[in-house]
C-alpha atoms as a PDB file:
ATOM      1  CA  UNK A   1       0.000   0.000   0.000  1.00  0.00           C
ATOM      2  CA  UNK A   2       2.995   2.253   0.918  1.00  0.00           C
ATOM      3  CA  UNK A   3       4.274   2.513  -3.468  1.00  0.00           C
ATOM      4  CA  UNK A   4       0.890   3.859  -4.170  1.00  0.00           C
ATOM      5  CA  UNK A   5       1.089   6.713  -1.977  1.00  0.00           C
ATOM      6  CA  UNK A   6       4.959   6.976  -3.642  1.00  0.00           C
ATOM      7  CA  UNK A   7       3.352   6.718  -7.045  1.00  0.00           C
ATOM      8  CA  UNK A   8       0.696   9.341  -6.341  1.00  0.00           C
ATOM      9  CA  UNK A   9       2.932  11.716  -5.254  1.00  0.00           C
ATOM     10  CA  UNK A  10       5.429  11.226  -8.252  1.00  0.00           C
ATOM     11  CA  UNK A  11       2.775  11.899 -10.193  1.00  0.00           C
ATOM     12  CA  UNK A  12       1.211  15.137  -8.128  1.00  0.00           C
ATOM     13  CA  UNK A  13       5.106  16.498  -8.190  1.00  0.00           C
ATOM     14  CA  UNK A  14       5.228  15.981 -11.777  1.00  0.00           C
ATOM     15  CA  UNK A  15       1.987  17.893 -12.386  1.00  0.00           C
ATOM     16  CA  UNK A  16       2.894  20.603 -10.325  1.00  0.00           C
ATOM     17  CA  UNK A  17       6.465  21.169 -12.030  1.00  0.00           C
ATOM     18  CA  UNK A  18       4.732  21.101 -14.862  1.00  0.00           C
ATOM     19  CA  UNK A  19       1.923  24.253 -13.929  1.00  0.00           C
ATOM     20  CA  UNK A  20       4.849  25.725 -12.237  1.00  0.00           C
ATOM     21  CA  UNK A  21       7.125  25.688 -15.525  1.00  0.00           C
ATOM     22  CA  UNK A  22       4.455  26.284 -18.046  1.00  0.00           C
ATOM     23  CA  UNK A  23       3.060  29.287 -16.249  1.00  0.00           C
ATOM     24  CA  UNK A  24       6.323  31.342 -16.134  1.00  0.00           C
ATOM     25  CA  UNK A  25       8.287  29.675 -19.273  1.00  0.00           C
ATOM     26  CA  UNK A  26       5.429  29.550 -21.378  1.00  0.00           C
ATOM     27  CA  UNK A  27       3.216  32.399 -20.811  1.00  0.00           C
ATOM     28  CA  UNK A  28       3.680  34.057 -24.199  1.00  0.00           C
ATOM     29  CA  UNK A  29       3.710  30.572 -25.988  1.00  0.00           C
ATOM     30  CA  UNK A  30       0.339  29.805 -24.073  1.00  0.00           C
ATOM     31  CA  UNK A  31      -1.692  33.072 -24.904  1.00  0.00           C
ATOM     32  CA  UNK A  32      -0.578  32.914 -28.629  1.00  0.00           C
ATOM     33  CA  UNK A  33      -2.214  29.242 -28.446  1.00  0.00           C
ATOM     34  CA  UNK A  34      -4.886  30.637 -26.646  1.00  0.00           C
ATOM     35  CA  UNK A  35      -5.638  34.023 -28.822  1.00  0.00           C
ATOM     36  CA  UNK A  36      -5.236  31.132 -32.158  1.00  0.00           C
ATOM     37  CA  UNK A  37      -8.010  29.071 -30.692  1.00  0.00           C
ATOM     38  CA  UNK A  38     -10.351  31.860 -29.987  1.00  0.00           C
ATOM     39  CA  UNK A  39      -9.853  32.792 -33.598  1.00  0.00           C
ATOM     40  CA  UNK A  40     -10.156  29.342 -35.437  1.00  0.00           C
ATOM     41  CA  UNK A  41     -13.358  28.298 -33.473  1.00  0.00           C
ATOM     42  CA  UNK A  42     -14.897  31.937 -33.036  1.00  0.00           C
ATOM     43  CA  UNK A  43     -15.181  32.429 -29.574  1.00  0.00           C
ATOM     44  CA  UNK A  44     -16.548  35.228 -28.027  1.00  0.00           C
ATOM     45  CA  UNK A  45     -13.234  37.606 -26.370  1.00  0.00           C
ATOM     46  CA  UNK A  46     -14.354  39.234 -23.392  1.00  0.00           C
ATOM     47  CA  UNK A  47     -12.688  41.974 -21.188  1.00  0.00           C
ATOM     48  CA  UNK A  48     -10.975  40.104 -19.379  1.00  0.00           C
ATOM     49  CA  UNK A  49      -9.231  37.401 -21.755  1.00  0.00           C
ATOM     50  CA  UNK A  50      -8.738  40.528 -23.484  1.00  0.00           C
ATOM     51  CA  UNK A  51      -6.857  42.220 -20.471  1.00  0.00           C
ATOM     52  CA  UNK A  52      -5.224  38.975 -19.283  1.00  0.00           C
ATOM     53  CA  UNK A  53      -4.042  38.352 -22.804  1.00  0.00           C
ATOM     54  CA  UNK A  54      -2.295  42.128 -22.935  1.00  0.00           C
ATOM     55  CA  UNK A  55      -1.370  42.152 -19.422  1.00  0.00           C
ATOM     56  CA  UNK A  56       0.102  39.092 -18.718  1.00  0.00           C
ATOM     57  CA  UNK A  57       0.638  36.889 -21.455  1.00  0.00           C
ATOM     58  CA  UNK A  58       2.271  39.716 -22.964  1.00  0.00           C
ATOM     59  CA  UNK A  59       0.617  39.754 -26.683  1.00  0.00           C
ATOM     60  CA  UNK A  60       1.194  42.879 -28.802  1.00  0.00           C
ATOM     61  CA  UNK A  61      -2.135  42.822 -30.212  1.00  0.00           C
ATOM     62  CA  UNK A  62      -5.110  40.695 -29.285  1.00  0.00           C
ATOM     63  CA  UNK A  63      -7.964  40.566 -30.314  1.00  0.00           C
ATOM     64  CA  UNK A  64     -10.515  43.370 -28.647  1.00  0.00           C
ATOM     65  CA  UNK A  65     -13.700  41.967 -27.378  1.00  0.00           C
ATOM     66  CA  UNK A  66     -16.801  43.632 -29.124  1.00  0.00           C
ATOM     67  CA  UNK A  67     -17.593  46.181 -26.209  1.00  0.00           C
ATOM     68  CA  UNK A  68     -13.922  47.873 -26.715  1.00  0.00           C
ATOM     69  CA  UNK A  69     -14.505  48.122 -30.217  1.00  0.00           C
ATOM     70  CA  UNK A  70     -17.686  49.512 -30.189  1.00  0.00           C
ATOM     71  CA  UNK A  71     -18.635  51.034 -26.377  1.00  0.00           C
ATOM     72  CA  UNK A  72     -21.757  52.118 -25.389  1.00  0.00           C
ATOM     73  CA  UNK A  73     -21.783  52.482 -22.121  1.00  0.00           C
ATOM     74  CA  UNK A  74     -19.755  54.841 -19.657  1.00  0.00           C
ATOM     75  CA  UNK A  75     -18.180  52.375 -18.504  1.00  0.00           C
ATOM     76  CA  UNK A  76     -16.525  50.464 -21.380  1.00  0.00           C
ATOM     77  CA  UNK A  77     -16.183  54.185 -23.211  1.00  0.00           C
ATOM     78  CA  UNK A  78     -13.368  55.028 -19.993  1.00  0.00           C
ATOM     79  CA  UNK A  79     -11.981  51.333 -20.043  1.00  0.00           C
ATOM     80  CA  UNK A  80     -11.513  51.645 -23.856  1.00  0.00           C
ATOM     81  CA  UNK A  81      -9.648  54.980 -23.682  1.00  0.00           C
ATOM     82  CA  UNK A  82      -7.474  53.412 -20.549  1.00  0.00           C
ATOM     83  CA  UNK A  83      -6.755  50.028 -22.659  1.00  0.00           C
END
């Protein structure tokens, strides 16, 4: 009984090193993946997938979600001059 606690926790280690490296090696790699498959299946970008995209996955130029584009409240008229 005592290996499969050793196995799980091989595998939870691995896992983690793996989050751990991805989210701080990666992060550009990720959101270009990320901004690609918004594009090729048409999703919907919203404020903030646009702002974690810019902010920090570092893309030049994402996408803007439809309320940045074209504001019509007060709200997203301020947040579009800001962004």
């Amino acid at each position: 009984m005592e290996w499969w606690i050793s196995v799980l926790m091989a595998i939870g280690g691995y896992l983690l090193g793996m989050a751990f490296a991805g989210s701080f090696i990666g992060r550009k790699w990720m959101g270009t993946v990320d901004v690609f498959l918004h594009k090729l299946f048409k999703k919907e970008v919203t404020t903030s997938k646009y702002l974690v995209w810019k902010h920090f996955y570092c893309i030049d130029n994402p996408p803007k979600p439809r309320n940045l584009v074209y504001p019509n409240k007060l709200v997203d008229m301020v947040l579009s001059k800001l962004v």
